[in-house]
PDB file of N, CA and C in Angstrom:
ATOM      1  N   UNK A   1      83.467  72.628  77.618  1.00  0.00           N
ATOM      2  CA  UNK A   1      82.489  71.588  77.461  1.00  0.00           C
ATOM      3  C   UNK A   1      81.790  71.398  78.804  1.00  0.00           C
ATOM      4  N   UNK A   2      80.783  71.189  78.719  1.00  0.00           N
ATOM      5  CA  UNK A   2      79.583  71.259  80.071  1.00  0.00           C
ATOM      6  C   UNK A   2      79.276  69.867  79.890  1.00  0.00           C
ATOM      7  N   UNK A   3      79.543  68.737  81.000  1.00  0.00           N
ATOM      8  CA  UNK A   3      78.850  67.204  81.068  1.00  0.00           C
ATOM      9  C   UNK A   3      78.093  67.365  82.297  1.00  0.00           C
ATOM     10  N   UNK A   4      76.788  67.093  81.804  1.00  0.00           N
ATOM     11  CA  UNK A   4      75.531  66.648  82.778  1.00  0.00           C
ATOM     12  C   UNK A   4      75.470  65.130  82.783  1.00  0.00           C
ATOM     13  N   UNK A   5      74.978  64.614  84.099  1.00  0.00           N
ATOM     14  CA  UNK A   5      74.741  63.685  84.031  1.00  0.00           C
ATOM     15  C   UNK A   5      73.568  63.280  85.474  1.00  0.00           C
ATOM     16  N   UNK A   6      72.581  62.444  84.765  1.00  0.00           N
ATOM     17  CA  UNK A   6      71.358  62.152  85.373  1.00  0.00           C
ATOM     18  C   UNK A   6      71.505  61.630  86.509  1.00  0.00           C
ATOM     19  N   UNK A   7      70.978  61.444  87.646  1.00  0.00           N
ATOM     20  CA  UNK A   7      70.484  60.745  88.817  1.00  0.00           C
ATOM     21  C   UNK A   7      69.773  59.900  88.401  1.00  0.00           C
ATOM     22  N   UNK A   8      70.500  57.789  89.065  1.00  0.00           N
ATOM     23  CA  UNK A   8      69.052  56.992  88.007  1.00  0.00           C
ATOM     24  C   UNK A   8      69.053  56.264  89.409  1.00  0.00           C
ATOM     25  N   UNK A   9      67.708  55.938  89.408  1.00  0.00           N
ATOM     26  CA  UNK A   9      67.073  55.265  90.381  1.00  0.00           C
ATOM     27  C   UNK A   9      67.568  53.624  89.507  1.00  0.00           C
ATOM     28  N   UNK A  10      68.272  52.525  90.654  1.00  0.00           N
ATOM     29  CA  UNK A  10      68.001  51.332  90.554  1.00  0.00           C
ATOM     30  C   UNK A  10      66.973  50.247  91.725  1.00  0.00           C
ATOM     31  N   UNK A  11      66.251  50.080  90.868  1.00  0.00           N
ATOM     32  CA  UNK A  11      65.513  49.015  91.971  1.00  0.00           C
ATOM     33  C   UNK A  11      66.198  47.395  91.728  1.00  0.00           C
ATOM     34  N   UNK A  12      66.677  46.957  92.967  1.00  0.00           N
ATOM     35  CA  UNK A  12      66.761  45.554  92.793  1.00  0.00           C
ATOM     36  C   UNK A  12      66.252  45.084  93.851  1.00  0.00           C
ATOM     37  N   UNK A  13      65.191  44.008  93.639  1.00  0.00           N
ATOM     38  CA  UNK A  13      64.594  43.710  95.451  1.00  0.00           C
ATOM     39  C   UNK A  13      64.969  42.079  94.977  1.00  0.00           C
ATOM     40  N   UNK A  14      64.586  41.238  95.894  1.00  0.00           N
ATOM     41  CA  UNK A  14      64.335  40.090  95.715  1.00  0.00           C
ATOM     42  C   UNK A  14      65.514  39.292  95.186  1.00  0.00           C
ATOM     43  N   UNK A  15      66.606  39.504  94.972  1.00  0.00           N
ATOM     44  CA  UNK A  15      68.048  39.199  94.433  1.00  0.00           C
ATOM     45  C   UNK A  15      69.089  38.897  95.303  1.00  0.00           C
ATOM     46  N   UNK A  16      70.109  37.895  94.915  1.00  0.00           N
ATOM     47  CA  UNK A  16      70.825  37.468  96.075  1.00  0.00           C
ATOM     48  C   UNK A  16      71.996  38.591  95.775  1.00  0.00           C
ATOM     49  N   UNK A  17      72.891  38.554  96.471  1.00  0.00           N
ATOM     50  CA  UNK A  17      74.001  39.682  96.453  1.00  0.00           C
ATOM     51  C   UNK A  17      74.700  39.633  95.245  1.00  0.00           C
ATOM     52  N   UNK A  18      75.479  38.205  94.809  1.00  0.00           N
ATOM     53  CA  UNK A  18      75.705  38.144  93.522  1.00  0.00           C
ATOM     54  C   UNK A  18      75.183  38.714  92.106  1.00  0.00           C
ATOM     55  N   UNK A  19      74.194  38.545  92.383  1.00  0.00           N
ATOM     56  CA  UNK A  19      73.413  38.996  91.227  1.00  0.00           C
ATOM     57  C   UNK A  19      73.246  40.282  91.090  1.00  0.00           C
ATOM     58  N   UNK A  20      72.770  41.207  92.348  1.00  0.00           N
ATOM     59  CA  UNK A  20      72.967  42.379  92.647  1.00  0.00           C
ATOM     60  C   UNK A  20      74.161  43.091  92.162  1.00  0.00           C
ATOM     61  N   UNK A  21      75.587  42.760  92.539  1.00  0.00           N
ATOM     62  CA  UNK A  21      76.980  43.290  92.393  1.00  0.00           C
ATOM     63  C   UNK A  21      76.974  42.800  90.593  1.00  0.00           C
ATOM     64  N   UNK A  22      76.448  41.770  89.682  1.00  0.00           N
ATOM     65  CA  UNK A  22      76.624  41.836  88.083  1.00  0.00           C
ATOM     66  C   UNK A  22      75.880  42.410  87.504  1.00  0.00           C
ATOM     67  N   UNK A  23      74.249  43.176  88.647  1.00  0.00           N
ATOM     68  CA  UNK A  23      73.462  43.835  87.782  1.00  0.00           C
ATOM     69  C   UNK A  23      74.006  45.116  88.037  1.00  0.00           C
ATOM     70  N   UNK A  24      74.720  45.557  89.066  1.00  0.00           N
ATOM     71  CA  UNK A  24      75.333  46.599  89.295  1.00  0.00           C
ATOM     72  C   UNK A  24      76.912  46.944  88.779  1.00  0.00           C
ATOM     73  N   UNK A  25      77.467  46.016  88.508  1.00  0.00           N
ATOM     74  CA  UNK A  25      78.619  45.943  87.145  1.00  0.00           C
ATOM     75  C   UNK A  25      78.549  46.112  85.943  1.00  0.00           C
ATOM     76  N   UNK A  26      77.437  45.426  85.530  1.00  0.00           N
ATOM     77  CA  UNK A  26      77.300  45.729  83.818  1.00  0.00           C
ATOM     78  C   UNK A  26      76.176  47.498  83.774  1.00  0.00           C
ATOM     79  N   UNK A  27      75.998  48.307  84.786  1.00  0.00           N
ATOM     80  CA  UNK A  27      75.527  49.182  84.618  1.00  0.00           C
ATOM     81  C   UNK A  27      76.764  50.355  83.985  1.00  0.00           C
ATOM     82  N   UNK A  28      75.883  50.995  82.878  1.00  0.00           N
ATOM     83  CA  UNK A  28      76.826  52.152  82.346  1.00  0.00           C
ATOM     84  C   UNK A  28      75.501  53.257  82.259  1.00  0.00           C
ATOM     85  N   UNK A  29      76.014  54.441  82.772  1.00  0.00           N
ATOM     86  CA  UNK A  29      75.406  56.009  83.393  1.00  0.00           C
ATOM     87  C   UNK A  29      75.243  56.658  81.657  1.00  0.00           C
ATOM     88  N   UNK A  30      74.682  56.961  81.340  1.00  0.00           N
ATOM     89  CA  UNK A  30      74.891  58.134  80.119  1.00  0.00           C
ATOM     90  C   UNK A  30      75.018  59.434  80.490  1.00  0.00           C
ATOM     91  N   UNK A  31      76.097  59.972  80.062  1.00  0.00           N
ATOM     92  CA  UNK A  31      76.478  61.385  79.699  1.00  0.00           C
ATOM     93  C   UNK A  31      75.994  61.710  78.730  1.00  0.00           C
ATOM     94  N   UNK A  32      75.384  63.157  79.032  1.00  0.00           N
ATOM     95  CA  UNK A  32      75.161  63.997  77.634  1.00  0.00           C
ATOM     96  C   UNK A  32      75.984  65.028  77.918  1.00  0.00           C
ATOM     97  N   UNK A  33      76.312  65.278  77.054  1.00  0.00           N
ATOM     98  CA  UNK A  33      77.817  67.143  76.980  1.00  0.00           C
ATOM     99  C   UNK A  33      76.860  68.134  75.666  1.00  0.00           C
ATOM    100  N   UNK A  34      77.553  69.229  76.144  1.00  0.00           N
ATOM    101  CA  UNK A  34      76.825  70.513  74.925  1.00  0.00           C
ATOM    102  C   UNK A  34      78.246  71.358  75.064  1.00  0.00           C
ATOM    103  N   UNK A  35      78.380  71.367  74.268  1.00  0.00           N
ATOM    104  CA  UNK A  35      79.082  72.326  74.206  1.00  0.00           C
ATOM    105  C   UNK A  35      78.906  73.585  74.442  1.00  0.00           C
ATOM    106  N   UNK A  36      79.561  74.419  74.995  1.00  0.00           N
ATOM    107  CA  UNK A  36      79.207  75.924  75.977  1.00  0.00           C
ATOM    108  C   UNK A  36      80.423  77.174  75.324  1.00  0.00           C
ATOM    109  N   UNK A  37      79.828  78.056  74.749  1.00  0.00           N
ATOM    110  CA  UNK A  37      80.694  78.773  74.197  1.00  0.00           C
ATOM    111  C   UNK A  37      80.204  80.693  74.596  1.00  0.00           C
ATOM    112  N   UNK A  38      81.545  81.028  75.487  1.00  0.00           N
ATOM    113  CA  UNK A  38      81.288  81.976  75.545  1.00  0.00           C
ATOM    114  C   UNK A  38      81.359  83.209  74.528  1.00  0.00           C
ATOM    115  N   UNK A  39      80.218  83.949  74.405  1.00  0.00           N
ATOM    116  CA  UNK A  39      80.039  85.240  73.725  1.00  0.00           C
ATOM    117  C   UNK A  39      80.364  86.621  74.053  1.00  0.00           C
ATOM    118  N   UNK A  40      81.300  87.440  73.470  1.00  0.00           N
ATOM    119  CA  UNK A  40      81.434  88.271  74.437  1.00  0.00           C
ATOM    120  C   UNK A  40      80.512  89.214  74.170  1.00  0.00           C
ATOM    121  N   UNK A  41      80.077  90.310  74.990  1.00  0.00           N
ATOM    122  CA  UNK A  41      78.586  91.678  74.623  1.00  0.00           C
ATOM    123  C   UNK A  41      78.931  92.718  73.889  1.00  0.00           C
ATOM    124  N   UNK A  42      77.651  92.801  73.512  1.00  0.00           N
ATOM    125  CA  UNK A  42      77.503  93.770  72.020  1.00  0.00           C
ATOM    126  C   UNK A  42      78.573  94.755  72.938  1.00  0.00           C
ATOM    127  N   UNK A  43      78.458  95.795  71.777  1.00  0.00           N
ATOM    128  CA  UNK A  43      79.502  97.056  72.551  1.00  0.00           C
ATOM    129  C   UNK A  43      78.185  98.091  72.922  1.00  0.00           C
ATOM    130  N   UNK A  44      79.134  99.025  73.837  1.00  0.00           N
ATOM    131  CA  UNK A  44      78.611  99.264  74.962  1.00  0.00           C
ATOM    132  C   UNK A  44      77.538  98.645  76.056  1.00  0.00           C
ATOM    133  N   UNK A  45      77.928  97.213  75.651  1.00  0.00           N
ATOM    134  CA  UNK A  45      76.892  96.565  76.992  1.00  0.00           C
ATOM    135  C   UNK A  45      78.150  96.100  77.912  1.00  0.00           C
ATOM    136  N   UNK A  46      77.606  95.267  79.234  1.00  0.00           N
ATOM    137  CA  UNK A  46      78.171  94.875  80.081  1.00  0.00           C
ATOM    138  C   UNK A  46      77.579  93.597  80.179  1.00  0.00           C
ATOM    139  N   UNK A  47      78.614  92.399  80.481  1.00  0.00           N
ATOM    140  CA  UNK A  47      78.705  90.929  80.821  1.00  0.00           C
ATOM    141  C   UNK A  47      79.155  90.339  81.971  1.00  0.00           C
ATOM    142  N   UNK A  48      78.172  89.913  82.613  1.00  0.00           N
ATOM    143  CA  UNK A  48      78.917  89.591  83.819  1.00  0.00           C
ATOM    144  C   UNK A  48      78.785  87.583  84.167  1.00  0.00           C
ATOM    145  N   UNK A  49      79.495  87.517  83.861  1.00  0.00           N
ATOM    146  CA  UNK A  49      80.328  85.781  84.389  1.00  0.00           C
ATOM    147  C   UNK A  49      79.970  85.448  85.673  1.00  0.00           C
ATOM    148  N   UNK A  50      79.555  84.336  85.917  1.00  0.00           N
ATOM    149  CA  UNK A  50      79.676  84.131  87.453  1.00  0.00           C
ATOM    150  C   UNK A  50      79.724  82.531  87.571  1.00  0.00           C
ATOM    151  N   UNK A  51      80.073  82.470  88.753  1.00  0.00           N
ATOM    152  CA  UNK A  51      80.619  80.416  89.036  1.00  0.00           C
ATOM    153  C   UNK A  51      80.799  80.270  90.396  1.00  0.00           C
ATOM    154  N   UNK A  52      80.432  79.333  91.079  1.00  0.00           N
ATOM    155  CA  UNK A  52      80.115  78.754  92.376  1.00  0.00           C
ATOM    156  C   UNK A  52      80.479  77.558  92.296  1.00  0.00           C
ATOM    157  N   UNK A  53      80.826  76.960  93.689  1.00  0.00           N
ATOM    158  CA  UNK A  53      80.979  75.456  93.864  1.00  0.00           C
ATOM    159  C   UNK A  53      80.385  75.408  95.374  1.00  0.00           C
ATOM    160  N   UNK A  54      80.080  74.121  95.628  1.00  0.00           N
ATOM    161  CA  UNK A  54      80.182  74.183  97.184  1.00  0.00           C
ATOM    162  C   UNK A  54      80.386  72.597  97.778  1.00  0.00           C
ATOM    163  N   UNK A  55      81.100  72.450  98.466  1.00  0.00           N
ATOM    164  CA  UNK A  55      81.395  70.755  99.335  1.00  0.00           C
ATOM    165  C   UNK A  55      80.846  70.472 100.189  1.00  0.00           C
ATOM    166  N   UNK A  56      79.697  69.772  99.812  1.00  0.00           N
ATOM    167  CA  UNK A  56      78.620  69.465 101.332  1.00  0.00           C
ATOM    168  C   UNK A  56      77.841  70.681 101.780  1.00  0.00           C
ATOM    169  N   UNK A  57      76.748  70.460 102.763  1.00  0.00           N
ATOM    170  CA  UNK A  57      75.901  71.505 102.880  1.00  0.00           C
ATOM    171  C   UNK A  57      75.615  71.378 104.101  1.00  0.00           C
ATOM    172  N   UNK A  58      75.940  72.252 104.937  1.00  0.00           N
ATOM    173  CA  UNK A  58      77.106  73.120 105.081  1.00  0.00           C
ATOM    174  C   UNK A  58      78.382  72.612 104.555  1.00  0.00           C
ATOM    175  N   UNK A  59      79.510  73.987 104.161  1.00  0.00           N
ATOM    176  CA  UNK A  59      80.383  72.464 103.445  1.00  0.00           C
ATOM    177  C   UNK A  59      81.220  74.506 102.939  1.00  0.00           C
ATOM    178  N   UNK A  60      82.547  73.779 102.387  1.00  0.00           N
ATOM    179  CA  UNK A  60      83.440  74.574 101.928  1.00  0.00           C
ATOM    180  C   UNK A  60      82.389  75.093 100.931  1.00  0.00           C
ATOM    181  N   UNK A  61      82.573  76.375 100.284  1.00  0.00           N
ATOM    182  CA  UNK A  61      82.188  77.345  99.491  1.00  0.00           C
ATOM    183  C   UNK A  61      83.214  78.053  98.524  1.00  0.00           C
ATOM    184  N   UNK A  62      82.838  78.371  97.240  1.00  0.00           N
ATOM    185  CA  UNK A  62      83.221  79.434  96.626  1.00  0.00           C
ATOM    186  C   UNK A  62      82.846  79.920  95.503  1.00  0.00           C
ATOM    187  N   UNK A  63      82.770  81.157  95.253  1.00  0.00           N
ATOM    188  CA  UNK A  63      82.214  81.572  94.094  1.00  0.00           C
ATOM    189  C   UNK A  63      83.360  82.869  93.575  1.00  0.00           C
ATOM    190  N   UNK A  64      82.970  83.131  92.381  1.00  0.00           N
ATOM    191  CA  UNK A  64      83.665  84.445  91.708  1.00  0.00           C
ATOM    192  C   UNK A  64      82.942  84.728  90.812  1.00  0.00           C
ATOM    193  N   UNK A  65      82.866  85.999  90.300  1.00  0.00           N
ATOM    194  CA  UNK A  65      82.553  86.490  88.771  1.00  0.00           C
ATOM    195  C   UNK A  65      83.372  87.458  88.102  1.00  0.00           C
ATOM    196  N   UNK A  66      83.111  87.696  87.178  1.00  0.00           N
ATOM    197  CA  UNK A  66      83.779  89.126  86.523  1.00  0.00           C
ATOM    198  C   UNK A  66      82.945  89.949  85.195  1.00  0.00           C
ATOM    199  N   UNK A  67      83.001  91.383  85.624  1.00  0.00           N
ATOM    200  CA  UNK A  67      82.306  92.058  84.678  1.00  0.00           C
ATOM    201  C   UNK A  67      83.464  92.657  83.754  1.00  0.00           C
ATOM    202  N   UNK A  68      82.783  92.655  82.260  1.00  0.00           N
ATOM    203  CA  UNK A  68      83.805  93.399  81.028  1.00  0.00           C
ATOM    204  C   UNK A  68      82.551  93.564  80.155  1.00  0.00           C
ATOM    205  N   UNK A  69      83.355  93.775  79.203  1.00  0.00           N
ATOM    206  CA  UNK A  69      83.160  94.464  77.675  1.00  0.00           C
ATOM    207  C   UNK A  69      83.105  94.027  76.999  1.00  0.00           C
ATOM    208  N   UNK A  70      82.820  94.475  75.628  1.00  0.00           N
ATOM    209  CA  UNK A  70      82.651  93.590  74.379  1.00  0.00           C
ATOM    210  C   UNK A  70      84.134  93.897  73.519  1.00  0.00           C
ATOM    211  N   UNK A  71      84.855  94.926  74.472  1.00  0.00           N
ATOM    212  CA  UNK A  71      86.001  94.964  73.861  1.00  0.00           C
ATOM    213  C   UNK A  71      87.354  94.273  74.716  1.00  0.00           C
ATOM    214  N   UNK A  72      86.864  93.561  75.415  1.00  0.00           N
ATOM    215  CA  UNK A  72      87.737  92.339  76.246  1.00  0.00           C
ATOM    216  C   UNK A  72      88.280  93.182  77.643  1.00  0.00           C
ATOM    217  N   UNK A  73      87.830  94.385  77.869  1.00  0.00           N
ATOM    218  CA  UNK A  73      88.417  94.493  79.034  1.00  0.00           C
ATOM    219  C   UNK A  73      87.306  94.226  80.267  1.00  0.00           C
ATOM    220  N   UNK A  74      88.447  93.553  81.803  1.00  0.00           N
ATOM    221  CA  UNK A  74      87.422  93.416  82.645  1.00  0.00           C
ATOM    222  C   UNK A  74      87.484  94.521  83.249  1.00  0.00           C
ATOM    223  N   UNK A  75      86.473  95.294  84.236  1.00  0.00           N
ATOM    224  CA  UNK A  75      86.848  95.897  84.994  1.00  0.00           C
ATOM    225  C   UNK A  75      86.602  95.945  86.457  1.00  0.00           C
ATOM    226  N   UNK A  76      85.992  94.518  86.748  1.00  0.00           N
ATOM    227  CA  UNK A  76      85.981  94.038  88.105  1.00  0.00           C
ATOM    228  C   UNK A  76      85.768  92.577  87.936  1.00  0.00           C
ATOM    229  N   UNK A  77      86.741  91.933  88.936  1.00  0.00           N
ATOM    230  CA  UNK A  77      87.473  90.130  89.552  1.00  0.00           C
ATOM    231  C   UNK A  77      86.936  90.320  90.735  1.00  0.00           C
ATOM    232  N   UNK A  78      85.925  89.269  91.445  1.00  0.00           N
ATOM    233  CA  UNK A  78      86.043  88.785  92.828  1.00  0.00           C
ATOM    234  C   UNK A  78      86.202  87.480  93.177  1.00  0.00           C
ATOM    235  N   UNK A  79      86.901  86.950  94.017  1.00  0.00           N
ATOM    236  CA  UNK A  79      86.663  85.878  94.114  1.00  0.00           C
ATOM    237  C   UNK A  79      86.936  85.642  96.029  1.00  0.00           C
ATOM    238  N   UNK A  80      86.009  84.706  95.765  1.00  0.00           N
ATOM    239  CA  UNK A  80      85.740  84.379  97.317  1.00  0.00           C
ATOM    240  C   UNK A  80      86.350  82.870  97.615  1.00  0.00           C
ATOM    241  N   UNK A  81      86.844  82.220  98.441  1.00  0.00           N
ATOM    242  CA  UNK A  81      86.928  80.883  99.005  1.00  0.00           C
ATOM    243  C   UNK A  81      86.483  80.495 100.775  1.00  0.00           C
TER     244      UNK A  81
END
């Protein structure tokens, strides 16, 4: 399952702090999810996977992928940290 979720701009000007911290309490974010389902490739094709993260920018890193088949074998793993 894949959850996205938006960046929301709040404006509050002109408000004392109180009011600020209950307009900022009763706030709830919406999630939307899709469901993500991998397919594996026709036969004789090739599929290649891939996934990244990174912590801060500059910032820890890592990625990996892997290539296979439509008959489940891989025949190359990398993974980096």
């Amino acid at each position: 399952m894949l959850i996205m979720g938006r960046s929301v701009e709040v404006k509050v000007t002109g408000k004392s702090w109180s009011e600020m911290i209950t307009i900022l309490g009763t706030y709830k974010p919406r999630l939307y999810y899709y469901i993500v389902k991998w397919k594996p490739p026709d036969v004789g094709q090739v599929k290649c996977n891939t996934n990244g993260a990174s912590k801060g920018n500059p910032g820890e890193t890592a990625y990996g992928f892997c290539l296979g088949t439509g008959m489940g074998t891989y025949f190359m793993l990398k993974l980096k940290e």
